[in-house]
N, C-alpha and C. Protein backbone atom coordinates (compact mmCIF):
# COMPACT_ATOMS: atom_id res chain seq x y z
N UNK A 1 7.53 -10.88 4.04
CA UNK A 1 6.97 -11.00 2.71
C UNK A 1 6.27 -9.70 2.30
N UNK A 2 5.64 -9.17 3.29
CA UNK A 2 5.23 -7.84 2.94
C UNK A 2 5.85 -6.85 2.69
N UNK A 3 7.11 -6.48 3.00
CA UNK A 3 8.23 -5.77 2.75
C UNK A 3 9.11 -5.86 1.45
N UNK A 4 8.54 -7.53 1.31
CA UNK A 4 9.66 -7.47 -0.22
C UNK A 4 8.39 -6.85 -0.95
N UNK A 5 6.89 -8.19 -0.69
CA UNK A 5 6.20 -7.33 -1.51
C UNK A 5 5.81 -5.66 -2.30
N UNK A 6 6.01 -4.94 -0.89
CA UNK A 6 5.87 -3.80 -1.29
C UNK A 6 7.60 -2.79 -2.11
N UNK A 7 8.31 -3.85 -1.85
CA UNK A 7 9.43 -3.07 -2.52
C UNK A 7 8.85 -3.87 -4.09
N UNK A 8 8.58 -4.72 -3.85
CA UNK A 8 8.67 -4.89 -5.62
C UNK A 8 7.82 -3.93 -6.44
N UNK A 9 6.62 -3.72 -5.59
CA UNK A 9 5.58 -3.03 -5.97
C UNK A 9 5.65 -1.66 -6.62
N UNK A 10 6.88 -0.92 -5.74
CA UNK A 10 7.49 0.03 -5.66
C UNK A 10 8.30 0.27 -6.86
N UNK A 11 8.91 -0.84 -7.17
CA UNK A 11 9.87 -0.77 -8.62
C UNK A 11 9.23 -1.10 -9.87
N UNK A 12 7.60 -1.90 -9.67
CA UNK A 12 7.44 -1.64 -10.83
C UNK A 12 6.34 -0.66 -10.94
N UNK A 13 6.04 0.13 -9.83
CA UNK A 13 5.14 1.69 -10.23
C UNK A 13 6.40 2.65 -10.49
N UNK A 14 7.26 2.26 -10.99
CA UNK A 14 8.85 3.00 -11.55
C UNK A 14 8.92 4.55 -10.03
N UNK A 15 8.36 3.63 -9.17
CA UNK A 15 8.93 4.76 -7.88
C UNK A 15 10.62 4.84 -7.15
N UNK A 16 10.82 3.24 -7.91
CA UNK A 16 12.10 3.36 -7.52
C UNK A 16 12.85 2.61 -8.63
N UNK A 17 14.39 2.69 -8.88
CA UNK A 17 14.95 2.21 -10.03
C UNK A 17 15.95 0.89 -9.72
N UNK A 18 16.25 0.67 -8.46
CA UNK A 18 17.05 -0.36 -7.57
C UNK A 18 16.04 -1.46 -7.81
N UNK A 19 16.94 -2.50 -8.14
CA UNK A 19 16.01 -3.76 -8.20
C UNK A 19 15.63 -4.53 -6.43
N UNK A 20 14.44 -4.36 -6.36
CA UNK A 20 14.51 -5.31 -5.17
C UNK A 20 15.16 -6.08 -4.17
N UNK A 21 15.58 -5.73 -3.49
CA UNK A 21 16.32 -6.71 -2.50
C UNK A 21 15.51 -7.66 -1.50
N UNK A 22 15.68 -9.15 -1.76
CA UNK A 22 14.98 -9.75 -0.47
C UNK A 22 15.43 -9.82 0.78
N UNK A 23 16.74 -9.19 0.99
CA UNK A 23 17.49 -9.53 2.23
C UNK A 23 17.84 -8.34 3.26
N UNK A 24 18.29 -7.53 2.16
CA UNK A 24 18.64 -5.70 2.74
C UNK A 24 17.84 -4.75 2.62
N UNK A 25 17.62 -4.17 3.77
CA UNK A 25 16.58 -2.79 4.65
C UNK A 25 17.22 -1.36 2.80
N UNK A 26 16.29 -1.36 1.81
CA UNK A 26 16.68 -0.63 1.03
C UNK A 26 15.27 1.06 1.48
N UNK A 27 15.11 1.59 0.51
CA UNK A 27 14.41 2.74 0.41
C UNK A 27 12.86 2.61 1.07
N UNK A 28 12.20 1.57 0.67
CA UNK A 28 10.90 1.20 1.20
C UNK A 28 11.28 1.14 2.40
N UNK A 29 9.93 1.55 3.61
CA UNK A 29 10.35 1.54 4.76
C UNK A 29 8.73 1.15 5.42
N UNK A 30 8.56 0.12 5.98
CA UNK A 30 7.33 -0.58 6.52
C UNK A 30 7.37 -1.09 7.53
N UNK A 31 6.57 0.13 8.53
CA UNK A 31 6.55 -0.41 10.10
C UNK A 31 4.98 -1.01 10.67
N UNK A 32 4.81 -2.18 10.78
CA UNK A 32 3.79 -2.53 11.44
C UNK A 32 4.00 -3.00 12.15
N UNK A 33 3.58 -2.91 13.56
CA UNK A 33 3.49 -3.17 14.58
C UNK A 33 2.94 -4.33 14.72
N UNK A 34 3.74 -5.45 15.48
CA UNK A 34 3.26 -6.27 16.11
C UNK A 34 2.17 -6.23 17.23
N UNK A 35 0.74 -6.71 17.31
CA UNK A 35 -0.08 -6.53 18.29
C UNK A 35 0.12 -7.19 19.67
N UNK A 36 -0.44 -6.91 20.44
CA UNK A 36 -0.86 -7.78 21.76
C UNK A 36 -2.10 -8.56 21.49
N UNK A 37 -2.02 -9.74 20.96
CA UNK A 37 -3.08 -10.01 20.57
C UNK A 37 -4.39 -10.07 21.81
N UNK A 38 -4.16 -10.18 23.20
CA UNK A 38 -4.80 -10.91 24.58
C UNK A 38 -5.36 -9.37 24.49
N UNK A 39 -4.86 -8.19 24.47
CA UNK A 39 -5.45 -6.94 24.99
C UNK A 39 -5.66 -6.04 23.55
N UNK A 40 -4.88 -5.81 22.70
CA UNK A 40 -5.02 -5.09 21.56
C UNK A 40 -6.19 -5.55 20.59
N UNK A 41 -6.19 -6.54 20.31
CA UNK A 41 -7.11 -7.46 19.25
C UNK A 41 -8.85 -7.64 19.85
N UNK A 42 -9.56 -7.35 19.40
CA UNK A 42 -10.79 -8.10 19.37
C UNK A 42 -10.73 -9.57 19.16
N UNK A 43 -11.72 -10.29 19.97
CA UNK A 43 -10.95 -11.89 19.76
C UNK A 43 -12.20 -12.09 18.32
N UNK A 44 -13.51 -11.69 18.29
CA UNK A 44 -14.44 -12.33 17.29
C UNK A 44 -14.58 -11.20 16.11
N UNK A 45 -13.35 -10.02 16.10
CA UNK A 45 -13.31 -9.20 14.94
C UNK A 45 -12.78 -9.85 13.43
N UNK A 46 -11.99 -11.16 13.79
CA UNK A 46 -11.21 -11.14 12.35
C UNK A 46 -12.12 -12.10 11.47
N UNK A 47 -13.17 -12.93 12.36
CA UNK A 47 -13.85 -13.41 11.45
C UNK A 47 -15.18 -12.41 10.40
N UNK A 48 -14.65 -11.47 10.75
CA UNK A 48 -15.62 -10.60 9.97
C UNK A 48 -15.06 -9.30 9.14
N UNK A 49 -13.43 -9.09 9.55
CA UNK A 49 -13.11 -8.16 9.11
C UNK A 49 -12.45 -8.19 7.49
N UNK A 50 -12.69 -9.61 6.63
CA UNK A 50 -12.86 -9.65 5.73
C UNK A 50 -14.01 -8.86 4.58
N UNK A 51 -15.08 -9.46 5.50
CA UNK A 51 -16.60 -8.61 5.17
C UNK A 51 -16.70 -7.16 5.47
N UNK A 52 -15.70 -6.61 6.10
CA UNK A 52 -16.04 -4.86 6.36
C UNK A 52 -15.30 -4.14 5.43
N UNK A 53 -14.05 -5.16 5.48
CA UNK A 53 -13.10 -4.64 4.11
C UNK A 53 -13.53 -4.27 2.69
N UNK A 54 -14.67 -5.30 2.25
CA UNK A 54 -15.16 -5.07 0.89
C UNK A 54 -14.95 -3.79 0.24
N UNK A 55 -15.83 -2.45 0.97
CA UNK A 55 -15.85 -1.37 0.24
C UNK A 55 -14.57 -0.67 0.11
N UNK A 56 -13.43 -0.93 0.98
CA UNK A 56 -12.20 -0.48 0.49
C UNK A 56 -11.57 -1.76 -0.76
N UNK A 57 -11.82 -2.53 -1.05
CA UNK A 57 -11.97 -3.57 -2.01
C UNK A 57 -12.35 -2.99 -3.62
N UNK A 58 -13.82 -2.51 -3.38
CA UNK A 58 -14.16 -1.92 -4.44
C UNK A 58 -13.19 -0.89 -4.82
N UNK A 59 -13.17 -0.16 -4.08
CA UNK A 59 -12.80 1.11 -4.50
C UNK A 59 -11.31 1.06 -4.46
N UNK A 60 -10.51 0.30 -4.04
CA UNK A 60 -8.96 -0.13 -4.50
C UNK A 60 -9.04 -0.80 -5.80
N UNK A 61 -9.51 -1.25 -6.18
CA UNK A 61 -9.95 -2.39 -7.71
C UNK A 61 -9.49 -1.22 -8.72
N UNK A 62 -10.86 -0.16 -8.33
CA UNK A 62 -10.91 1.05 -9.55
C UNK A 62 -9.63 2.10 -9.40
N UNK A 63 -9.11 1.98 -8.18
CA UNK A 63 -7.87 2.92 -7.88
C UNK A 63 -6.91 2.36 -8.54
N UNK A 64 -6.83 0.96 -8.33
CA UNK A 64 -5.70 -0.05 -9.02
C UNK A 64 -5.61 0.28 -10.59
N UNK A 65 -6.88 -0.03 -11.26
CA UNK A 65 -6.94 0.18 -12.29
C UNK A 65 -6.16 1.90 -13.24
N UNK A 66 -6.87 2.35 -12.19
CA UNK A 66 -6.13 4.24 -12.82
C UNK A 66 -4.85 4.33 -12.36
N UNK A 67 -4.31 3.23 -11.31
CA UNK A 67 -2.55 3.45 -11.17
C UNK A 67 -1.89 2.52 -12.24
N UNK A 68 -2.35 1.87 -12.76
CA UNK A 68 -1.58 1.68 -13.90
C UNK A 68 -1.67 2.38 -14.89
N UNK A 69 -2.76 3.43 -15.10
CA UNK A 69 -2.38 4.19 -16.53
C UNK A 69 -1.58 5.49 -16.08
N UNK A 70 -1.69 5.46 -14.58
CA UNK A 70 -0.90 6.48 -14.52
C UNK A 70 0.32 5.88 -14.75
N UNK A 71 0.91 4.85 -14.48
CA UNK A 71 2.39 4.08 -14.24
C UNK A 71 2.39 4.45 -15.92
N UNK A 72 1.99 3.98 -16.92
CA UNK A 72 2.09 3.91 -18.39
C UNK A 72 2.11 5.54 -18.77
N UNK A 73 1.52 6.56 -18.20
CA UNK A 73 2.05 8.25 -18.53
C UNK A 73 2.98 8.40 -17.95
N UNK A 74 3.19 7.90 -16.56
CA UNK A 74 4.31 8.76 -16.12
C UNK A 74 5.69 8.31 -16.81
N UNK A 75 5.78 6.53 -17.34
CA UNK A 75 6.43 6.15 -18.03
C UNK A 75 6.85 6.72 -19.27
N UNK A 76 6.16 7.37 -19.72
CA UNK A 76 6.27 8.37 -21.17
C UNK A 76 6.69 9.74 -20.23
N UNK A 77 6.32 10.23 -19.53
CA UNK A 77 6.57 11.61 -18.42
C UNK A 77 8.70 11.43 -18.04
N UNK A 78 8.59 10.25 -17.76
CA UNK A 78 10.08 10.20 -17.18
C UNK A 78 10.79 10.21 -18.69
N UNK A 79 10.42 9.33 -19.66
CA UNK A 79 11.17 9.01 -21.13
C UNK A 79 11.41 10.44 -21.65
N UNK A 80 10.46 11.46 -21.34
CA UNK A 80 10.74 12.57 -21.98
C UNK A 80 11.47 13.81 -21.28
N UNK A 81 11.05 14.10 -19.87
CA UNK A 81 11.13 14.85 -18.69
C UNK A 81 12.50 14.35 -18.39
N UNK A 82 12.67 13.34 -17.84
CA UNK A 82 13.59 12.29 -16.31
C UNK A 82 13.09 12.33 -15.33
N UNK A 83 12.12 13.12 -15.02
CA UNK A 83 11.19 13.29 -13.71
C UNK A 83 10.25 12.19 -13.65
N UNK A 84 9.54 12.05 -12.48
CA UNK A 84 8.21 11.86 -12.12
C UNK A 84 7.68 12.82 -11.42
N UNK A 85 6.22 13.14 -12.21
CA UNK A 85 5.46 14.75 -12.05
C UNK A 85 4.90 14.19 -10.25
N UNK A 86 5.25 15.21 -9.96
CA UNK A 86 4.87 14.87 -8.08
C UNK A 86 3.37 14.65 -8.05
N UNK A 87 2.67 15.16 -8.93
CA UNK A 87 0.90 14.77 -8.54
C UNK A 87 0.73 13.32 -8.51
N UNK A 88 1.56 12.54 -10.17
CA UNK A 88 1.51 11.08 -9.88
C UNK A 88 2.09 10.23 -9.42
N UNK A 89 3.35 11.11 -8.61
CA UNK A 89 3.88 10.49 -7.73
C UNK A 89 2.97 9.84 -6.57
N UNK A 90 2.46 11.22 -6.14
CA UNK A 90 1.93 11.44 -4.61
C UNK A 90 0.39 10.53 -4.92
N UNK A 91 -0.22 10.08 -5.92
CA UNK A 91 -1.26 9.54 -6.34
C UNK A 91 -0.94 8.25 -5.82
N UNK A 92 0.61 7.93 -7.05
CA UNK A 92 0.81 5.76 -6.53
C UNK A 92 0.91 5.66 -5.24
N UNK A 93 1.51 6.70 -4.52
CA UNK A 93 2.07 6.19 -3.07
C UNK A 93 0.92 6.59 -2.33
N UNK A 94 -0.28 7.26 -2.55
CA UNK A 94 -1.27 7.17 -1.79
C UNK A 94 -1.96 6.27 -1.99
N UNK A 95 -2.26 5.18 -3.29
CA UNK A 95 -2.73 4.00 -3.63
C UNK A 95 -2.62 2.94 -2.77
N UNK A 96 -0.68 3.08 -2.54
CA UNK A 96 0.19 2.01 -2.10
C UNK A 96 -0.27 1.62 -0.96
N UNK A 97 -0.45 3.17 -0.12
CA UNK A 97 -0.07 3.13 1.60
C UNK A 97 -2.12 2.71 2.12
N UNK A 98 -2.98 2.90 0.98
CA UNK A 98 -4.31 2.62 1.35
C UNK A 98 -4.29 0.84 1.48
N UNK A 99 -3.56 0.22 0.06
CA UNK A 99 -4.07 -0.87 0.30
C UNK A 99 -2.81 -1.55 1.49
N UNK A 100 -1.77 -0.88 1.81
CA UNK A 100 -1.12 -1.78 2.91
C UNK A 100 -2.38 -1.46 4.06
N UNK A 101 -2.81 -0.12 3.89
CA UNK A 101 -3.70 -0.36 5.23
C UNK A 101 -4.86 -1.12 5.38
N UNK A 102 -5.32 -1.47 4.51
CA UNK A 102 -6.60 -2.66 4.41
C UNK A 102 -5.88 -3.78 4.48
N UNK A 103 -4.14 -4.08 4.10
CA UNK A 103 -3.64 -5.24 4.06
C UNK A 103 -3.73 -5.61 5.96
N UNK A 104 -3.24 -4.67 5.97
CA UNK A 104 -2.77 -4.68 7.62
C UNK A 104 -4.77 -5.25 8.49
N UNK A 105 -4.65 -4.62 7.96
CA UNK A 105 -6.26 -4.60 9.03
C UNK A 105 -6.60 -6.19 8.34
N UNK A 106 -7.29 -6.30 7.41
CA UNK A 106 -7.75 -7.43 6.69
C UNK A 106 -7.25 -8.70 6.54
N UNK A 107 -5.90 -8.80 6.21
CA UNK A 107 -5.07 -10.00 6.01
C UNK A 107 -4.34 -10.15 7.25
N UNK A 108 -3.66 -9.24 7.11
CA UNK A 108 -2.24 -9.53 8.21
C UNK A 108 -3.31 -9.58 9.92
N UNK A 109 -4.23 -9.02 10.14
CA UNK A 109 -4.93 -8.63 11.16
C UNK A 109 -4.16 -8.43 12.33
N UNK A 110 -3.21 -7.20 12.29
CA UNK A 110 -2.57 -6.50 13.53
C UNK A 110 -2.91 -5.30 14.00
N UNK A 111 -4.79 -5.09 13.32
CA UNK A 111 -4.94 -3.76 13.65
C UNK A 111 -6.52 -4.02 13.69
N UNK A 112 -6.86 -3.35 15.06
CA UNK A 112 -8.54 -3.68 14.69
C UNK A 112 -9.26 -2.15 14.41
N UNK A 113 -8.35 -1.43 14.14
CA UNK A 113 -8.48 0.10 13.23
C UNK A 113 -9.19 0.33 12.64
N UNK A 114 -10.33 0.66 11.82
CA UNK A 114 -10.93 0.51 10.40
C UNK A 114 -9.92 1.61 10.04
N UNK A 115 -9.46 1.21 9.11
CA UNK A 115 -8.74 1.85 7.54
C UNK A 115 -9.13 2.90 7.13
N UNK A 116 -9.02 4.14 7.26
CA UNK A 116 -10.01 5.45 6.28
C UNK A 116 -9.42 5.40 4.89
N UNK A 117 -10.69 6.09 3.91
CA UNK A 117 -10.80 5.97 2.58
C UNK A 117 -9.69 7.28 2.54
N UNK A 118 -8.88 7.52 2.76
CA UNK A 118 -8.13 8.76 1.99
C UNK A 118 -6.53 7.95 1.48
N UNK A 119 -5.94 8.65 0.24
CA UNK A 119 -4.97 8.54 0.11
C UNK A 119 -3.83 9.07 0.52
N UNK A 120 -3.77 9.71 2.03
CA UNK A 120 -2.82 10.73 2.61
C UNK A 120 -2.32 9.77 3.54
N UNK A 121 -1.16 9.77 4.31
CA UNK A 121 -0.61 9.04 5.25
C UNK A 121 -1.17 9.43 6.62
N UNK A 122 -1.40 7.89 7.01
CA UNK A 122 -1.86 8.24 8.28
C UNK A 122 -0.95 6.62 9.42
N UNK A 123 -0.59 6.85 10.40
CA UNK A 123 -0.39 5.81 11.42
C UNK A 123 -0.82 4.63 11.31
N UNK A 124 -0.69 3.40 11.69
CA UNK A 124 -0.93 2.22 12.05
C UNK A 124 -1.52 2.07 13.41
């Protein structure tokens, strides 16, 4: 579900023009690792790692918010150009890859990692 999720996500920050597939391995590419839960996992971390998440919460809210006006320029950027300008490229997909990583840590809990605040790619 996370995989389609993030392909859909993907097509409508117009990063990609292929409609979604729920079935076939397309352009999006999302590796999370399955944990060991007995040795990898903290056993009394996940009841709290909701509550640590918050401040990447906040500050994804307001990121969220400025990736859609970027999605709405770059939408006028491609209508006129055919491009997407690489700054707001490299902006959505640093948006993208922050909140899979709070997804990962927070929801999915296969990582007892804390998440850093940057929008650059980093490991699981």
């Amino acid at each position: 579900m996370t995989r389609f999720s993030a392909r859909v996500g993907v097509y409508l920050a117009l990063l990609r023009d292929e409609y979604p597939s729920t079935d076939e391995e397309q352009a999006v590419h999302i590796e999370i690792p399955y944990p060991d839960a007995g040795k990898d996992l903290n056993r009394w971390l996940p009841l709290v790692k909701w509550l640590l998440a918050i401040p990447h919460y906040i500050v994804l809210f307001f990121l969220g918010i400025a990736t859609v006006f970027v999605v709405i320029i770059t939408w006028f950027a491609i209508l006129f150009t055919g491009r997407y300008p690489k700054g707001l490229f490299d902006f959505v997909v640093g948006v993208m890859r922050w909140s899979l990583r709070v997804l990962a840590y927070a929801a999915l809990l296969t990582t007892d990692e804390y998440p850093p605040f940057t929008l650059r790619e980093q490991a699981l």
